[in-house]
N, C-alpha and C. Protein backbone atom coordinates (compact mmCIF):
# COMPACT_ATOMS: atom_id res chain seq x y z
N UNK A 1 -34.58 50.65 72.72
CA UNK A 1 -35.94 50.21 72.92
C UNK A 1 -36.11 48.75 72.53
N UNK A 2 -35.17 47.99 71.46
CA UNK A 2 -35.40 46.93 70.98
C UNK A 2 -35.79 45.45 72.31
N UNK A 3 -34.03 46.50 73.04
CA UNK A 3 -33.81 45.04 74.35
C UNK A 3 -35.04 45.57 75.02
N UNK A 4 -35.90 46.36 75.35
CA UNK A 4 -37.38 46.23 76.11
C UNK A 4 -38.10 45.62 75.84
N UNK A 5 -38.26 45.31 73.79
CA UNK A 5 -39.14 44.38 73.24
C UNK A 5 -38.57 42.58 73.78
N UNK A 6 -37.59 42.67 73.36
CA UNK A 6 -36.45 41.44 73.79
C UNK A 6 -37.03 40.79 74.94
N UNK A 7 -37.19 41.48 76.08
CA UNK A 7 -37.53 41.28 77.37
C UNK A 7 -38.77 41.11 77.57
N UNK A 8 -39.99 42.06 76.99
CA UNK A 8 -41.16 41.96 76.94
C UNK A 8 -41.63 40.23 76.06
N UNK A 9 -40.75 39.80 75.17
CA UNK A 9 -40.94 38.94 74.63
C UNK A 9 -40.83 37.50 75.08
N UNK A 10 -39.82 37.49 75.78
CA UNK A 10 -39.11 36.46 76.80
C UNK A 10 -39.96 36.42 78.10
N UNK A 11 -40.57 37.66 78.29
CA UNK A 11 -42.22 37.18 79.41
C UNK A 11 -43.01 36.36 78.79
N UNK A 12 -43.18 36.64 77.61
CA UNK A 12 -44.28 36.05 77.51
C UNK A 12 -44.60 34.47 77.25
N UNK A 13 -43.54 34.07 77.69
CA UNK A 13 -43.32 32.37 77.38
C UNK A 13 -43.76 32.15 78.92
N UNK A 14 -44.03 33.17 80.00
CA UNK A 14 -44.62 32.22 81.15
C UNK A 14 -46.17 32.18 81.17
N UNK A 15 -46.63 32.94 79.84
CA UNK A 15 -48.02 33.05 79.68
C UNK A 15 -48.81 31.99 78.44
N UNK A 16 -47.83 31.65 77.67
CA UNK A 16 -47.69 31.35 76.37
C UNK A 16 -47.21 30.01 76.51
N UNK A 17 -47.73 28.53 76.72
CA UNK A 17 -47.48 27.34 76.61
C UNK A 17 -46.46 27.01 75.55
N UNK A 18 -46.90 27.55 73.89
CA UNK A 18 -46.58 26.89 72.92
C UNK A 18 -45.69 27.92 72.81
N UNK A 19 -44.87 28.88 73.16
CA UNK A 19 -43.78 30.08 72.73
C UNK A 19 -42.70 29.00 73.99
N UNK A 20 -43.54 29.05 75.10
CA UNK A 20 -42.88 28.32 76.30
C UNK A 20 -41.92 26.99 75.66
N UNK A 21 -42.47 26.12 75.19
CA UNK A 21 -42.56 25.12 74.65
C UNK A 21 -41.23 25.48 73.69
N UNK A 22 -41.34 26.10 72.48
CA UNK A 22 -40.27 26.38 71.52
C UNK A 22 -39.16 26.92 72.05
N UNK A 23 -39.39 27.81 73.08
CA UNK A 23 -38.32 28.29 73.36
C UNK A 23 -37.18 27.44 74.39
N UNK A 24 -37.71 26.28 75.01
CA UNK A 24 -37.53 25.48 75.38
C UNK A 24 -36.45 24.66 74.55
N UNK A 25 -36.20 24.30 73.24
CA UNK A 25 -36.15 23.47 72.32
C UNK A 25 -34.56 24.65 71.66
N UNK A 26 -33.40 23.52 71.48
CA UNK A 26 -32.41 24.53 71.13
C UNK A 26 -32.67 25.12 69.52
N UNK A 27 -32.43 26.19 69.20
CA UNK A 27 -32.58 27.14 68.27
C UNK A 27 -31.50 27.90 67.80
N UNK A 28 -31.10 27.80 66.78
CA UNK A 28 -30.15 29.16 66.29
C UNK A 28 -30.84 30.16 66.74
N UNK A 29 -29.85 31.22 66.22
CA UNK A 29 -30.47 32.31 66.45
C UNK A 29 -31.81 33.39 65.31
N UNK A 30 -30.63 32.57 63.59
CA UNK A 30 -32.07 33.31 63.09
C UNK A 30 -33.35 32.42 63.08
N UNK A 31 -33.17 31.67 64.04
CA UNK A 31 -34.81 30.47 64.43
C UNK A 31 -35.62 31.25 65.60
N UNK A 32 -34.24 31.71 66.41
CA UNK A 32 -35.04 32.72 67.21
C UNK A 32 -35.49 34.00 66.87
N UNK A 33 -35.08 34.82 65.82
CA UNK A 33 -35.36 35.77 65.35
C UNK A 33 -36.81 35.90 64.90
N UNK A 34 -36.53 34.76 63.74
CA UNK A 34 -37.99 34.71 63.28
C UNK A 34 -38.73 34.16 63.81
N UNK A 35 -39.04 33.49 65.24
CA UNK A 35 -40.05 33.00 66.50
C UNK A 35 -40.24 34.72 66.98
N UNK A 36 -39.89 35.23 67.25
CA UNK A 36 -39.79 36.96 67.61
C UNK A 36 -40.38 37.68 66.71
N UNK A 37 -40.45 37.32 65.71
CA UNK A 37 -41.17 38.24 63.98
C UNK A 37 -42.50 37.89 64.41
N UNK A 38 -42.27 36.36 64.05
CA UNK A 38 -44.10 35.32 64.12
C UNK A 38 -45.04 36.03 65.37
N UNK A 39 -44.50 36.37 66.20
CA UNK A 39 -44.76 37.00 67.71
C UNK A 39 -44.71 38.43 67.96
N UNK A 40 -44.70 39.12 66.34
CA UNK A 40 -44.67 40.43 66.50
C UNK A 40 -43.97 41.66 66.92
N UNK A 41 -42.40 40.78 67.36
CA UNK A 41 -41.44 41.61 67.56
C UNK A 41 -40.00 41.94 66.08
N UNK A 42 -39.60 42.75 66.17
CA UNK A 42 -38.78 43.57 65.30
C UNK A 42 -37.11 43.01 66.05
N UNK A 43 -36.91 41.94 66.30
CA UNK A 43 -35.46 42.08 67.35
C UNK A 43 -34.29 41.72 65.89
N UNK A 44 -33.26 41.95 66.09
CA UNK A 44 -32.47 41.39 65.46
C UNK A 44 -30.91 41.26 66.31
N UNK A 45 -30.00 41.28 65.63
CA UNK A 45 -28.97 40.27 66.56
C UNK A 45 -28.30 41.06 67.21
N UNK A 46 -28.17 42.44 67.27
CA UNK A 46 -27.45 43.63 68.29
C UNK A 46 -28.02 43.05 69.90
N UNK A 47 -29.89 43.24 69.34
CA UNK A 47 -30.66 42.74 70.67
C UNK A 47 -30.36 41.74 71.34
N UNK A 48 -29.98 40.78 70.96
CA UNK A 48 -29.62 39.78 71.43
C UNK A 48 -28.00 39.56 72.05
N UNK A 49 -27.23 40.18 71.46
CA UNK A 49 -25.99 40.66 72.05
C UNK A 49 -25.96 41.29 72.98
N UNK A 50 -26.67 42.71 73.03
CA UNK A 50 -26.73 43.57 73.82
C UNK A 50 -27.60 42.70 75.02
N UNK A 51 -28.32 41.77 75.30
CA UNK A 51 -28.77 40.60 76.78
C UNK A 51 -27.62 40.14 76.62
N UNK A 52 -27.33 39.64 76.07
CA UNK A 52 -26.24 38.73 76.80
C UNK A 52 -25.16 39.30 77.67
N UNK A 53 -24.87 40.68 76.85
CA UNK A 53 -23.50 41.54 77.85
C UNK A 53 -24.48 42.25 78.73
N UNK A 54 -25.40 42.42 78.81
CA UNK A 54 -26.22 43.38 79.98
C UNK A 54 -26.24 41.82 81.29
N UNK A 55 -26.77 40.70 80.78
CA UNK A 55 -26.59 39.08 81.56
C UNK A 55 -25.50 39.00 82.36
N UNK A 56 -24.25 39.43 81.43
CA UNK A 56 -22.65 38.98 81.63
C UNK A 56 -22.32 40.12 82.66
N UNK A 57 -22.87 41.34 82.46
CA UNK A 57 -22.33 42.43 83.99
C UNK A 57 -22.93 42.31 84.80
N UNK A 58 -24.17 41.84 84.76
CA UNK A 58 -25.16 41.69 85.95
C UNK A 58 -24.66 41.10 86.79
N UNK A 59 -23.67 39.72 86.51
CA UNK A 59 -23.20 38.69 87.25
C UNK A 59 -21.86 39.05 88.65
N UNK A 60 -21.93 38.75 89.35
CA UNK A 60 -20.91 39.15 90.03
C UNK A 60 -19.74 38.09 89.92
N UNK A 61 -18.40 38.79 90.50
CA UNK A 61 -17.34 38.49 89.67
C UNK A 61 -16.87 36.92 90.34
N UNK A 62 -17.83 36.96 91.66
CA UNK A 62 -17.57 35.43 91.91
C UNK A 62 -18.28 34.18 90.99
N UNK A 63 -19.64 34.74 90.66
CA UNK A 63 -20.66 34.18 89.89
C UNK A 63 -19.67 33.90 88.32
N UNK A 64 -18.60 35.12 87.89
CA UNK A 64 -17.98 34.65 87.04
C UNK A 64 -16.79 33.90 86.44
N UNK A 65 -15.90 34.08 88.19
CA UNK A 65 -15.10 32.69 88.36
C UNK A 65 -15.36 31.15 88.23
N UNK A 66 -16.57 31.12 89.12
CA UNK A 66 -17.32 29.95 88.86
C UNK A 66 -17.94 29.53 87.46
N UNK A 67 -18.15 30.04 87.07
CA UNK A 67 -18.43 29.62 85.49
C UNK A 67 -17.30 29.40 84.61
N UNK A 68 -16.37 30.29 85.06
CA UNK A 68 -15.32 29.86 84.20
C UNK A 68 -14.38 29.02 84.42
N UNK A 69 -14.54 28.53 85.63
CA UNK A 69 -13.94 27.37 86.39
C UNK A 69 -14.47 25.57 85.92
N UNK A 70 -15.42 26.45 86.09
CA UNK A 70 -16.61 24.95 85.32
C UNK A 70 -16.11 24.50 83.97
N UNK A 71 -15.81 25.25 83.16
CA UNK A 71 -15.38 25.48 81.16
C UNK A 71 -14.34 24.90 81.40
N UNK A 72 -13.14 25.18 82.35
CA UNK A 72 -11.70 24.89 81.67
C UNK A 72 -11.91 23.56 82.75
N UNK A 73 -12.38 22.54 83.83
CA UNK A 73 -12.22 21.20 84.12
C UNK A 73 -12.02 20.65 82.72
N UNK A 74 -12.64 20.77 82.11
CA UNK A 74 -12.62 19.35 81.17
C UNK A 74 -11.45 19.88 80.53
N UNK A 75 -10.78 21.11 80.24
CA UNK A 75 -10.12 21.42 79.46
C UNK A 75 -8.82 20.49 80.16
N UNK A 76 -8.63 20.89 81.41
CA UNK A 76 -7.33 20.62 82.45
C UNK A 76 -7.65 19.16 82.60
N UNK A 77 -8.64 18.44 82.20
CA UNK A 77 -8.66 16.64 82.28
C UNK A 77 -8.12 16.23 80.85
N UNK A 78 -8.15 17.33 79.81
CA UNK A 78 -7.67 16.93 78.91
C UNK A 78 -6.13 16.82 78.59
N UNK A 79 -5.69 18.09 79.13
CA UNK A 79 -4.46 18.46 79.16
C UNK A 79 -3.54 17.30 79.84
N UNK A 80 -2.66 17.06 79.94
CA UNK A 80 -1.46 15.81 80.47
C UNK A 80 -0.22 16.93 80.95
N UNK A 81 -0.56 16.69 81.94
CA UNK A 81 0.73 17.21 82.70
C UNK A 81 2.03 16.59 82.97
């Protein structure tokens, strides 16, 4: 039930200027936690794990080549062949 709050919470930044606004702005995570408390939600860091791997399967496996293609350029500009 948590990731429903998670989600319900993350709406509400298209209603919410000043949540909009912060969330906007990079944050750890217990910065995000407690922006989620202040806002009346209970999330803690499973919740937030558990989006990210629900994010990460959603993706299709071309969507995940490409991303990981993107990460290792700089790696392979670094590297000297």
């Amino acid at each position: 039930m948590a990731l429903a709050d998670l989600d319900r919470f993350l709406l509400m930044r298209e209603t919410d200027l000043a949540l909009h606004e912060r969330l906007a702005r990079p944050m750890d995570l217990e910065g995000f936690l407690a922006l989620a408390a202040d806002y009346g939600f209970n999330l803690d860091e499973s919740d937030v794990f558990a989006a990210q791997q629900r994010e990460a399967q959603a993706k299709k496996a071309h969507a995940l080549q490409q991303q990981q293609a993107q990460k290792s350029r700089p790696l392979r500009a670094f590297i000297h062949g």
